[in-house]
Protein backbone atom coordinates (compact mmCIF):
# COMPACT_ATOMS: atom_id res chain seq x y z
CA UNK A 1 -167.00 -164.58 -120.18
CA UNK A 2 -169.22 -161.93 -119.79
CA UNK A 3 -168.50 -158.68 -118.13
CA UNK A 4 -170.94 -157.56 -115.16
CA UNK A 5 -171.51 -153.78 -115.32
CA UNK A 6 -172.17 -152.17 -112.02
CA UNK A 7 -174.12 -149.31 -112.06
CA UNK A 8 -172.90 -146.70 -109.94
CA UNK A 9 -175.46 -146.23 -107.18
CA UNK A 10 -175.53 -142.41 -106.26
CA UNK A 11 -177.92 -141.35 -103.17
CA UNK A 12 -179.83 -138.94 -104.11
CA UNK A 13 -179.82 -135.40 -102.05
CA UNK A 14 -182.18 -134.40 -100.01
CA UNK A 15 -183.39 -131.35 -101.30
CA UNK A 16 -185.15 -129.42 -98.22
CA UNK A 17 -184.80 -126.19 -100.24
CA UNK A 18 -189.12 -126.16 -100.40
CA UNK A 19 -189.26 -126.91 -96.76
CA UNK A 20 -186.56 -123.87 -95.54
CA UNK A 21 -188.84 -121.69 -98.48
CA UNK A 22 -192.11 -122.84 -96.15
CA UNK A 23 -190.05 -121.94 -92.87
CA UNK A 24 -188.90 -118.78 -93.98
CA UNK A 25 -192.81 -117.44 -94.90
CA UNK A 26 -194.41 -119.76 -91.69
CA UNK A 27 -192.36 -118.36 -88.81
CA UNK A 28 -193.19 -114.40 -89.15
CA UNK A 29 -196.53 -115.13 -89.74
CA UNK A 30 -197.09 -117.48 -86.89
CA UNK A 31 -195.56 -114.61 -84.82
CA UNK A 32 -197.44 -112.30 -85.73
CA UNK A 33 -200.57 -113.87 -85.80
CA UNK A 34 -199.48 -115.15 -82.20
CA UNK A 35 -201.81 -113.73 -78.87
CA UNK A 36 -200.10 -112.86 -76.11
CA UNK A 37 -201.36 -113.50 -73.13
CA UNK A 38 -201.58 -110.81 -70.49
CA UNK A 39 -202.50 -111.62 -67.09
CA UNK A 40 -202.57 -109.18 -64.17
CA UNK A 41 -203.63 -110.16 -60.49
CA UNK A 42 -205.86 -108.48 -58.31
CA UNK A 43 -205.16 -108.47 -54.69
CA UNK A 44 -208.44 -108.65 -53.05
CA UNK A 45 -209.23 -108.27 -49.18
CA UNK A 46 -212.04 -111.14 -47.91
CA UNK A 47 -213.89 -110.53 -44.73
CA UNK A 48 -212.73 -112.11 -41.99
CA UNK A 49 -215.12 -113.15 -38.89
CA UNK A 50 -212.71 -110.55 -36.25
CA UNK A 51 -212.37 -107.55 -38.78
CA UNK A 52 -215.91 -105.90 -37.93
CA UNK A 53 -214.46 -103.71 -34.70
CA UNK A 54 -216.28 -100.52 -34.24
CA UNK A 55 -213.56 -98.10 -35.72
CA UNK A 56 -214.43 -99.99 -38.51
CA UNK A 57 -218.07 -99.32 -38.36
CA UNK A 58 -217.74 -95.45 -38.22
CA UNK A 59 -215.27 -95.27 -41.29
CA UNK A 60 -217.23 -94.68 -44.32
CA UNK A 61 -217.31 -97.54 -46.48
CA UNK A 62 -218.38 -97.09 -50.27
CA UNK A 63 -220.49 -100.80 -51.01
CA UNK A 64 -221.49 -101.70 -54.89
CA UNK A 65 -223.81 -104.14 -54.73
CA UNK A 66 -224.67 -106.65 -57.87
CA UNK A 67 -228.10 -108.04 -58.30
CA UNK A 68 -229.32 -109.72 -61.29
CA UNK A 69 -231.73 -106.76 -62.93
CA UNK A 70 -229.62 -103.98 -61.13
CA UNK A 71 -226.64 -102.39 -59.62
CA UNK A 72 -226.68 -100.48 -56.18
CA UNK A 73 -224.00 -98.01 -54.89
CA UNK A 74 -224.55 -97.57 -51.38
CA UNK A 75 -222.38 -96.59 -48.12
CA UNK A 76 -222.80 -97.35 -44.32
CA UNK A 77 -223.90 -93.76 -43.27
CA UNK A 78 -226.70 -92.19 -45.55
CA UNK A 79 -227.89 -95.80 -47.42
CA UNK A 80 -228.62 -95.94 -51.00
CA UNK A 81 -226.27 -93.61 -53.08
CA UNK A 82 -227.19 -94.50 -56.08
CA UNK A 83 -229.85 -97.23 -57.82
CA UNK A 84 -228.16 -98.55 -61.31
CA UNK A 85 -230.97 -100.29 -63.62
CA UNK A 86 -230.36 -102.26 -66.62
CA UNK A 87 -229.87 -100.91 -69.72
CA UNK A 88 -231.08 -102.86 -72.61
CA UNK A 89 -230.46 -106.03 -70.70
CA UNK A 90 -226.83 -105.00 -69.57
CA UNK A 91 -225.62 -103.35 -66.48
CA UNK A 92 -224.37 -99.62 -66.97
CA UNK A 93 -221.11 -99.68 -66.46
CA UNK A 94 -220.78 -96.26 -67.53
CA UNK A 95 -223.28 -94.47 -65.17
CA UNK A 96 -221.49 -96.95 -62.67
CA UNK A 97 -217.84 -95.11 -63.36
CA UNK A 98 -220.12 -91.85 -63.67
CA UNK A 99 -221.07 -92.67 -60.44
CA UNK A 100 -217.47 -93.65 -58.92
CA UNK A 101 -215.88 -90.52 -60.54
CA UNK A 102 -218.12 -88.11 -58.65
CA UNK A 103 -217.72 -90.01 -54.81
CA UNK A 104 -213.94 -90.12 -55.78
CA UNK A 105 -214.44 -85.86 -56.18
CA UNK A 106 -216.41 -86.13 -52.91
CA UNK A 107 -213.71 -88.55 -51.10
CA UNK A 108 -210.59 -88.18 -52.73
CA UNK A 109 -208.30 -90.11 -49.91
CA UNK A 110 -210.64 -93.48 -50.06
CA UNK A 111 -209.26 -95.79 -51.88
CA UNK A 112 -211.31 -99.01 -50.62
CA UNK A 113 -214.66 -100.25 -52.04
CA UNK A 114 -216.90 -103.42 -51.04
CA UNK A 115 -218.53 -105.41 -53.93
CA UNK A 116 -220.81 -107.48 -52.82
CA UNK A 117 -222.63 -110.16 -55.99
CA UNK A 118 -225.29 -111.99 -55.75
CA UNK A 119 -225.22 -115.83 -56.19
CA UNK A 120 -225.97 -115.68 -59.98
CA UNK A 121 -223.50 -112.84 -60.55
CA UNK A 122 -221.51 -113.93 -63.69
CA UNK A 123 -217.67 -114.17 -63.33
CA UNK A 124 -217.31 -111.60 -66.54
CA UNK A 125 -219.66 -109.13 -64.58
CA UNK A 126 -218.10 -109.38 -61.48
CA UNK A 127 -214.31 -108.99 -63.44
CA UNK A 128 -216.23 -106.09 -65.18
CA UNK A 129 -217.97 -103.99 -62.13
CA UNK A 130 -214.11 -105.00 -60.57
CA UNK A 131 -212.35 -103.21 -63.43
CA UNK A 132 -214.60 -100.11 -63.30
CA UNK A 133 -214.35 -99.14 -59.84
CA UNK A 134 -210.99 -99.59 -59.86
CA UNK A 135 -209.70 -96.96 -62.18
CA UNK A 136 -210.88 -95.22 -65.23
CA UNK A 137 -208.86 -93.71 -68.81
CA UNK A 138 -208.63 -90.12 -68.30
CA UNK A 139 -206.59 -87.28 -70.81
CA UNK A 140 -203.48 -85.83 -69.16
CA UNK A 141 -201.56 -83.53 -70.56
CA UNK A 142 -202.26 -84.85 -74.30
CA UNK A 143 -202.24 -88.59 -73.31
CA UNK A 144 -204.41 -91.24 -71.94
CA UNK A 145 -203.70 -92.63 -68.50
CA UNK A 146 -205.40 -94.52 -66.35
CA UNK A 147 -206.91 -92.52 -63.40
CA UNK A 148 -207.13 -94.48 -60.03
CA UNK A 149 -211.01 -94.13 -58.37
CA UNK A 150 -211.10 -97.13 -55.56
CA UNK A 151 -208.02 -99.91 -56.26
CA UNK A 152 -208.26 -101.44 -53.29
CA UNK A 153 -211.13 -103.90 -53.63
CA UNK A 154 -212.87 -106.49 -50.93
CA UNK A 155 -215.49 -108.93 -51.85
CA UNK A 156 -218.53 -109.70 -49.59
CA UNK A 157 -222.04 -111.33 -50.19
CA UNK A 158 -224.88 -109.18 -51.47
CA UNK A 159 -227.74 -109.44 -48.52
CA UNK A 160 -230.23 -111.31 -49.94
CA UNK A 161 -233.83 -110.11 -48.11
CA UNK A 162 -232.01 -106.32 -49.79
CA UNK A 163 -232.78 -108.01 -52.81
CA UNK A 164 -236.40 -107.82 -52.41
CA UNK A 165 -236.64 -104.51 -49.98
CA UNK A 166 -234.38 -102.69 -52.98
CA UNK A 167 -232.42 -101.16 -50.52
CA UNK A 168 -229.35 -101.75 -48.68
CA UNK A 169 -227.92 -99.78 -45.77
CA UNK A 170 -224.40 -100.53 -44.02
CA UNK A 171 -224.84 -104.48 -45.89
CA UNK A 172 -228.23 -104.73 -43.70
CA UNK A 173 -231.48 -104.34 -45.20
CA UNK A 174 -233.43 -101.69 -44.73
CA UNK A 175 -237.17 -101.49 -44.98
């Protein structure tokens, strides 16, 4: 009679020792490497067809228009503040917050500005002109803050015949 030898069957182990080694060097790197998002919200003040009353009209109100070769700063009393060309094929942000600085010396309780784009205005320049009439990084004290120049931002429509006159006065043209 013969004998039948069973072999003993032993499962092998799972040996996730590489795996926890990959783990252990993946996870800080993926978190540093990682982008966080930051997101902020702007609340922004659209015309209405009842808010032109005429208190309204004798306030001073500080207008940045966008136009596709050019930037204008202009109010509702003396017209054109301030004609903004290209420069090198971008708008000049800095003479723009150049600009904003010295009406904010001039008008330092106005907080409320007008931007009015053009049709072709770029989302990126209007976020841009947006973010540089708002506030600007000044030194205080040792440290860099952010000084406020207009925060409280409305959007209209740039006039379009201003576009070829070149000049804009109270959002009417002007020739």
């Amino acid at each position: 009679m013969r004998r039948k030898h069973r072999r003993l069957q032993s499962e092998a182990d799972l040996d996730i020792t590489p795996f926890m080694n990959l783990m252990i060097v993946l996870v800080p790197v993926l978190l540093l490497n990682m982008v966080f998002a930051h997101t902020s919200v702007l609340e922004l003040n659209f015309p209405t067809g009842d808010s032109v009353s005429s208190e309204r009209k004798e306030e001073l109100q500080i207008q940045v228009v966008i136009y596709d070769n050019r930037l204008v700063v202009a109010d509702n009393q003396g017209g054109v503040i301030k004609n903004i060309p290209e420069h090198e094929g971008n708008y000049d942000f800095g003479l723009l917050k150049d600009v904003m600085k010295e009406l904010k010396s001039r008008v330092p309780d106005k907080k409320d500005v007008i931007i009015m784009p053009s049709r072709k205005t770029s989302y990126q320049t209007l976020v841009s002109v947006m973010d540089t009439v708002r506030s600007y990084e000044a030194v205080v004290a040792g440290s860099v803050v952010e000084a406020e120049l207009f925060p409280d931002i409305s959007l209209g429509d740039a006039p379009v015949q201003a576009e070829q006159a070149g000049t804009v006065k109270g959002g009417e043209v002007s020739s």
